[in-house]
C-alpha atoms as a PDB file:
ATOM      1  CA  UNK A   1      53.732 127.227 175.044  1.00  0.00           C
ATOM      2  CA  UNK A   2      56.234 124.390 176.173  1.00  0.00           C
ATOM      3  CA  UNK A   3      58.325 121.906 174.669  1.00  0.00           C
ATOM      4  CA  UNK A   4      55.319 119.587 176.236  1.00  0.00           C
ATOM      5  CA  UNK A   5      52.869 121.578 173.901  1.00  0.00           C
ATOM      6  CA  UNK A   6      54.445 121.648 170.642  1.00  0.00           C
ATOM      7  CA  UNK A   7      55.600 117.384 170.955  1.00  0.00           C
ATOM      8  CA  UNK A   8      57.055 115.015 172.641  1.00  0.00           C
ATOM      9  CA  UNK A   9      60.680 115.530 174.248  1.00  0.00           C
ATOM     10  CA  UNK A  10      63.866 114.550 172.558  1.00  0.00           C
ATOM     11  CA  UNK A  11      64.974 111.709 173.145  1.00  0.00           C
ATOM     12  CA  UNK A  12      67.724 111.574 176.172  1.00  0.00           C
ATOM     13  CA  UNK A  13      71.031 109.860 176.376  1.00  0.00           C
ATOM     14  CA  UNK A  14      69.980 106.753 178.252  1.00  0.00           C
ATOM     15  CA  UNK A  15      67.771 105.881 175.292  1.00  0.00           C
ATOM     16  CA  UNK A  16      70.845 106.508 172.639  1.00  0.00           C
ATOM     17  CA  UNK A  17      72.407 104.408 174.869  1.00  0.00           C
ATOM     18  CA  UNK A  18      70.142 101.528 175.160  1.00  0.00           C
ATOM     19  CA  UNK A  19      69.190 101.683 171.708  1.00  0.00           C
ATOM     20  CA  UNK A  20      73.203 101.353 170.824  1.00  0.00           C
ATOM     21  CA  UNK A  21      73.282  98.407 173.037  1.00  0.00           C
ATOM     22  CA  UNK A  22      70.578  96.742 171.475  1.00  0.00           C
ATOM     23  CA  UNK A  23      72.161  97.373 167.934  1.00  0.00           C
ATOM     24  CA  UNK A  24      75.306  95.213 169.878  1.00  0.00           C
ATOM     25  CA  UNK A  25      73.939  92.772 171.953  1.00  0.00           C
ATOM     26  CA  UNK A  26      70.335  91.542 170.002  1.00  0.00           C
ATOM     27  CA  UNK A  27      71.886  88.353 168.512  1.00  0.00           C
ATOM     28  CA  UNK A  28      69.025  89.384 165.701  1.00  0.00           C
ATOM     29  CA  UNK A  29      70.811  92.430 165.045  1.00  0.00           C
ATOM     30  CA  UNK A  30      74.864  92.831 166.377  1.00  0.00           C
ATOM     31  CA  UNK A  31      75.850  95.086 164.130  1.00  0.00           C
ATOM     32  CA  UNK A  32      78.810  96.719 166.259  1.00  0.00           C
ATOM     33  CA  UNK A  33      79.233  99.516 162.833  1.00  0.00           C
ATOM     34  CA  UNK A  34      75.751 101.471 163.341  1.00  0.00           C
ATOM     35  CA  UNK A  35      75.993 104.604 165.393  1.00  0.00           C
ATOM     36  CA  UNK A  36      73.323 106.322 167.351  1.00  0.00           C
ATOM     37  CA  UNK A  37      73.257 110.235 166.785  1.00  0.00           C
ATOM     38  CA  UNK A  38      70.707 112.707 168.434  1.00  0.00           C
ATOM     39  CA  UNK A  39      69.241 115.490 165.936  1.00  0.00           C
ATOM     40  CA  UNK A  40      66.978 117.597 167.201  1.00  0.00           C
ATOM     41  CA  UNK A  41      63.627 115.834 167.977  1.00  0.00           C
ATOM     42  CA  UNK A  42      64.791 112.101 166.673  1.00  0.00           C
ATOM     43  CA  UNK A  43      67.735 109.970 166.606  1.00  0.00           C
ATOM     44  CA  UNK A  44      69.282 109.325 163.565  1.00  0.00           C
ATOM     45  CA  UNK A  45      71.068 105.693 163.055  1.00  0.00           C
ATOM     46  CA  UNK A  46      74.070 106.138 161.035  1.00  0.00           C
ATOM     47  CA  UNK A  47      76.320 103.222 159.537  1.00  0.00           C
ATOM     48  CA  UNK A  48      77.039 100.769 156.590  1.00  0.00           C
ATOM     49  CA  UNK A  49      75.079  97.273 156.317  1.00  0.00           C
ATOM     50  CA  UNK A  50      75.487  94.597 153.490  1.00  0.00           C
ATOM     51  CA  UNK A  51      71.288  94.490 152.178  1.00  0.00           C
ATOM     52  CA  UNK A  52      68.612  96.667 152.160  1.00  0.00           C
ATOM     53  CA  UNK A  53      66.554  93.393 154.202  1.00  0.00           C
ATOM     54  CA  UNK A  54      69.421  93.793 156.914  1.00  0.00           C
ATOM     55  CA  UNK A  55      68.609  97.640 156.854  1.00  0.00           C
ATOM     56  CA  UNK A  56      65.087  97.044 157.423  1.00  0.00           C
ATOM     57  CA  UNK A  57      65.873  94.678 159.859  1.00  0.00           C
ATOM     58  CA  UNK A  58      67.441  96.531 161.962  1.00  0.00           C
ATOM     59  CA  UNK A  59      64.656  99.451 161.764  1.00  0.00           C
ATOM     60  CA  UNK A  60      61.854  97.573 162.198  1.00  0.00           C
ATOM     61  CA  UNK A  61      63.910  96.153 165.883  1.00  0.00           C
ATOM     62  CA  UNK A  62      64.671  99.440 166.891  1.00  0.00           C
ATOM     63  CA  UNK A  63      61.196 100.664 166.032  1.00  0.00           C
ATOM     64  CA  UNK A  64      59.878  97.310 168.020  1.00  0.00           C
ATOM     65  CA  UNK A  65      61.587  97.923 170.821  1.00  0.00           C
ATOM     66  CA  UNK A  66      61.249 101.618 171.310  1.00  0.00           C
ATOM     67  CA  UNK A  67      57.809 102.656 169.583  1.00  0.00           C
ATOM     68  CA  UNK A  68      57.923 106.258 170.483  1.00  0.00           C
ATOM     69  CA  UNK A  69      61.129 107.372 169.890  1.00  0.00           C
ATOM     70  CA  UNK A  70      61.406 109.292 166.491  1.00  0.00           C
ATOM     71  CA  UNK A  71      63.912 107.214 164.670  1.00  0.00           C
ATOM     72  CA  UNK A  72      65.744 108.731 160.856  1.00  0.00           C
ATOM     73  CA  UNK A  73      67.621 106.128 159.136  1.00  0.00           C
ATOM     74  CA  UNK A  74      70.852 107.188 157.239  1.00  0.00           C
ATOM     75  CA  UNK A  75      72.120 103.780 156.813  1.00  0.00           C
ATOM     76  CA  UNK A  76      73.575 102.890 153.451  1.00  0.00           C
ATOM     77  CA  UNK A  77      73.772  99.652 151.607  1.00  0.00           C
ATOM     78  CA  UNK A  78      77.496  98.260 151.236  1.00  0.00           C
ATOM     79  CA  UNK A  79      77.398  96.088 147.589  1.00  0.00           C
ATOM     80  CA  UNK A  80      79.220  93.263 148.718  1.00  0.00           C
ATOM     81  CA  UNK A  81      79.945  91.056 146.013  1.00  0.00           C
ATOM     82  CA  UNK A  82      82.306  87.522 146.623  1.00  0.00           C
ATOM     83  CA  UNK A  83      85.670  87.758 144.680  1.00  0.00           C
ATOM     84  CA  UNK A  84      85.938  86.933 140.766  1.00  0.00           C
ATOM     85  CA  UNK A  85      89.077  85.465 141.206  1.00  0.00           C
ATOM     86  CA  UNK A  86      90.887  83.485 143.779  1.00  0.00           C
ATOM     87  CA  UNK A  87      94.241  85.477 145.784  1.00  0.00           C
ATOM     88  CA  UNK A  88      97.360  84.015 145.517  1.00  0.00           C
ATOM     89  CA  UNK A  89      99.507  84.749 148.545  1.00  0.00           C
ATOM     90  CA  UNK A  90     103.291  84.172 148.662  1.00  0.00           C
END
């Protein structure tokens, strides 16, 4: 039995590549802090975004754009909040 037999290959280094480019370059997306990481039989998107919708966002383009690539998401949700006070600077 083969690789072939038990799934579908891992995903190569052109498609890390390609998927960390459209991360960059989709004006939809450009998030420049989301790394692309190959684990075994998926690639695992790894980073810090402001919302759970911008998470999602960016999932749901990846999965778009590359449909049968095994995609894990370990991207967390930053709690951005604006400031409760204004910063006085010398």
């Amino acid at each position: 039995m083969t690789d072939r037999d038990i799934g579908a290959d891992p995903p190569d280094e052109y498609v890390e590549a390609e998927i960390q480019r459209l991360l960059v370059e989709d004006p939809a997306v450009a998030e420049q802090g989301i790394t692309v990481v190959r684990r075994e039989r998926a690639l695992v998107l790894y980073g810090e975004v402001e919302s759970p919708h911008r998470r999602e966002e960016i999932l749901r383009r990846v999965s778009e754009r590359f449909p049968d690539v095994p995609i894990t998401s370990d991207i967390g949700v930053i709690g951005a909040q604006a400031p409760t006070e204004i910063e006085q600077l010398p």
